[in-house]
C-alpha atoms as a PDB file:
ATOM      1  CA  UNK A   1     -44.215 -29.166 -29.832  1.00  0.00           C
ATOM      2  CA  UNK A   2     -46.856 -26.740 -30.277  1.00  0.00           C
ATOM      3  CA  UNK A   3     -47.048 -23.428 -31.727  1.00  0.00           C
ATOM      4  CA  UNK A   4     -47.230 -21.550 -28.362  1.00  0.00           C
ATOM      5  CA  UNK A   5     -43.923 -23.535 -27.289  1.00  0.00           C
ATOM      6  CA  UNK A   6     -41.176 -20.912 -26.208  1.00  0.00           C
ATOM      7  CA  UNK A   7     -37.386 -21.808 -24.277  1.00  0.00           C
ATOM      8  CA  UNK A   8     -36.516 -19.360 -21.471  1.00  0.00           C
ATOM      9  CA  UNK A   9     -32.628 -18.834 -21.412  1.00  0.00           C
ATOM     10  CA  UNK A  10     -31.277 -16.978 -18.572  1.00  0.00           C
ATOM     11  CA  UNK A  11     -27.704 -15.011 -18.323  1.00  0.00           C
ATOM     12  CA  UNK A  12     -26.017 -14.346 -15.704  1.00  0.00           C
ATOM     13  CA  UNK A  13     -22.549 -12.829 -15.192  1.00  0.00           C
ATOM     14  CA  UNK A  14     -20.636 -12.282 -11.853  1.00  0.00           C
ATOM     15  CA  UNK A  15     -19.052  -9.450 -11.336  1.00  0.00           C
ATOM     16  CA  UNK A  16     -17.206 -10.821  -8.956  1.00  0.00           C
ATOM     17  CA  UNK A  17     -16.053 -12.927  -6.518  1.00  0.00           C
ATOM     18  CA  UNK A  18     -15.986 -13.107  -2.366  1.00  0.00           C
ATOM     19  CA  UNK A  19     -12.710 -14.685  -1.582  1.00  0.00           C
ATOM     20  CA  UNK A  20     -12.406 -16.089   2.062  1.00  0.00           C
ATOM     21  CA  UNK A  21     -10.030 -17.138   3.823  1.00  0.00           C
ATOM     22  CA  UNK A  22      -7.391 -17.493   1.447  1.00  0.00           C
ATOM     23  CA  UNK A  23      -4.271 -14.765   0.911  1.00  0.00           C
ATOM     24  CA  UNK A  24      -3.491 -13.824  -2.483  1.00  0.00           C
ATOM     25  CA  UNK A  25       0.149 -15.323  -4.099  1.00  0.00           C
ATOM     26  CA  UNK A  26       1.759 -13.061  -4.663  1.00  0.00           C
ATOM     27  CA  UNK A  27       1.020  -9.786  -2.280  1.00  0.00           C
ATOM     28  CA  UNK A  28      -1.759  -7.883  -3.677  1.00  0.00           C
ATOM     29  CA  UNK A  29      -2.994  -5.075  -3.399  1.00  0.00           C
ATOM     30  CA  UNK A  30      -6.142  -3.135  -3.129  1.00  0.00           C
ATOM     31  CA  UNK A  31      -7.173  -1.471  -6.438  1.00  0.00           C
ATOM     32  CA  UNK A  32      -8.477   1.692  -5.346  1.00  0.00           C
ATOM     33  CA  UNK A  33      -6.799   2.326  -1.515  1.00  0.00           C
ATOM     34  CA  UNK A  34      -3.964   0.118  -1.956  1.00  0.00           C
ATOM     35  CA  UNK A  35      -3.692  -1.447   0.851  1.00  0.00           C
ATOM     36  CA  UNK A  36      -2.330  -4.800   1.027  1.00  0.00           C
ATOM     37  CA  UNK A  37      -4.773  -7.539   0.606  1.00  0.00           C
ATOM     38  CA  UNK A  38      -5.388  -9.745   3.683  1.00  0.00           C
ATOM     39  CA  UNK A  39      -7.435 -13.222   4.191  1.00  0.00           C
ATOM     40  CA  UNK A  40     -11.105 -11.866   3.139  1.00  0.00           C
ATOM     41  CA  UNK A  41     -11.360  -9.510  -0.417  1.00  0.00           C
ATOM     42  CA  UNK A  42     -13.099  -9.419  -3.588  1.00  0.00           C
ATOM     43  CA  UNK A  43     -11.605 -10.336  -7.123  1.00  0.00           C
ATOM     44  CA  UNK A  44     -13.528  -8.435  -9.955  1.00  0.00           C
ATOM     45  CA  UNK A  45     -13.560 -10.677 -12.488  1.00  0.00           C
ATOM     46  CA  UNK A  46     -13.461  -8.704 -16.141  1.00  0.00           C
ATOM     47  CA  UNK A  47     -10.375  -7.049 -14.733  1.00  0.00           C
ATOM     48  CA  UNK A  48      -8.983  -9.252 -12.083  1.00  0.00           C
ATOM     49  CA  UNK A  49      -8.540  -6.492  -9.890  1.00  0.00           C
ATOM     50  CA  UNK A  50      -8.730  -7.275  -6.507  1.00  0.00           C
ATOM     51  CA  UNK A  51     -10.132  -4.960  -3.418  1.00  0.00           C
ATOM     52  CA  UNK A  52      -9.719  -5.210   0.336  1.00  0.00           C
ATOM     53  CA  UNK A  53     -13.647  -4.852   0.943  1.00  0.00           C
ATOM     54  CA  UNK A  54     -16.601  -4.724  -0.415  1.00  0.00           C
ATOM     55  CA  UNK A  55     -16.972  -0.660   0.346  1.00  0.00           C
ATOM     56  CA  UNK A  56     -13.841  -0.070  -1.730  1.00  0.00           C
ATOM     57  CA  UNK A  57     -15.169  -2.272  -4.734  1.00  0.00           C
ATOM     58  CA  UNK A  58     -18.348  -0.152  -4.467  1.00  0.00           C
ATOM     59  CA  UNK A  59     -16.460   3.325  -4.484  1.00  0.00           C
ATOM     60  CA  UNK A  60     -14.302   2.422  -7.595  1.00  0.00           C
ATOM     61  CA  UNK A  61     -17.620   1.888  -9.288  1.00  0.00           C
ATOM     62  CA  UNK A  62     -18.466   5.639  -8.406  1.00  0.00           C
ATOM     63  CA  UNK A  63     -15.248   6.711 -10.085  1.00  0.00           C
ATOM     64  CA  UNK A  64     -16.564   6.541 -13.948  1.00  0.00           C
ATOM     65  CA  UNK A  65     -19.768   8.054 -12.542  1.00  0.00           C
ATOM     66  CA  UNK A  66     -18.087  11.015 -10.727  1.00  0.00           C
ATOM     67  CA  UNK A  67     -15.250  11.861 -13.411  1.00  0.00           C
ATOM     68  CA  UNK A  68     -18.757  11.703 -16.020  1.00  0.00           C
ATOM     69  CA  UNK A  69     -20.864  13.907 -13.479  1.00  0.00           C
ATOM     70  CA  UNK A  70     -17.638  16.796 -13.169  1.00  0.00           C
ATOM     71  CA  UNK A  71     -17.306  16.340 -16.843  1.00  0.00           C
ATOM     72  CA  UNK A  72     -20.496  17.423 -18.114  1.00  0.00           C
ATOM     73  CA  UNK A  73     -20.792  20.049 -15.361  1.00  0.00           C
ATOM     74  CA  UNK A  74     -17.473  21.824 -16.845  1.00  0.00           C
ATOM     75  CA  UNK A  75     -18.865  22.011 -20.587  1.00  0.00           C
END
């Protein structure tokens, strides 16, 4: 080993998971519209939430954003 000699370590987290073809035991429901959870949703996985779609997974995201946004414009 030289002294230029570095190691590269990458991270990666998954925020979350695509399941397919596979219905949740017991009935679930979506997080945000709460709808029941068919054959095809995603699982977030620090929270284990689950969402019917991908758009709904997308708009709880916006939540913390929005609530921050109407916040700050009311002080």
């Amino acid at each position: 080993m030289n002294e230029y000699s570095f190691e590269v370590k990458a991270v990666v987290r998954v925020k979350f998971i695509l399941v397919n073809g596979r219905t949740p035991r017991p009935q679930s429901f979506c997080a945000l519209c709460c709808e029941p959870i068919g054959d095809s949703y995603l699982r977030e996985t620090a929270t284990r939430f689950s969402y019917c779609d991908h758009k709904c997974y997308v708009d709880h995201c916006k939540v913390p954003v929005l609530e921050l946004q109407n916040y700050v414009r009311a002080s």
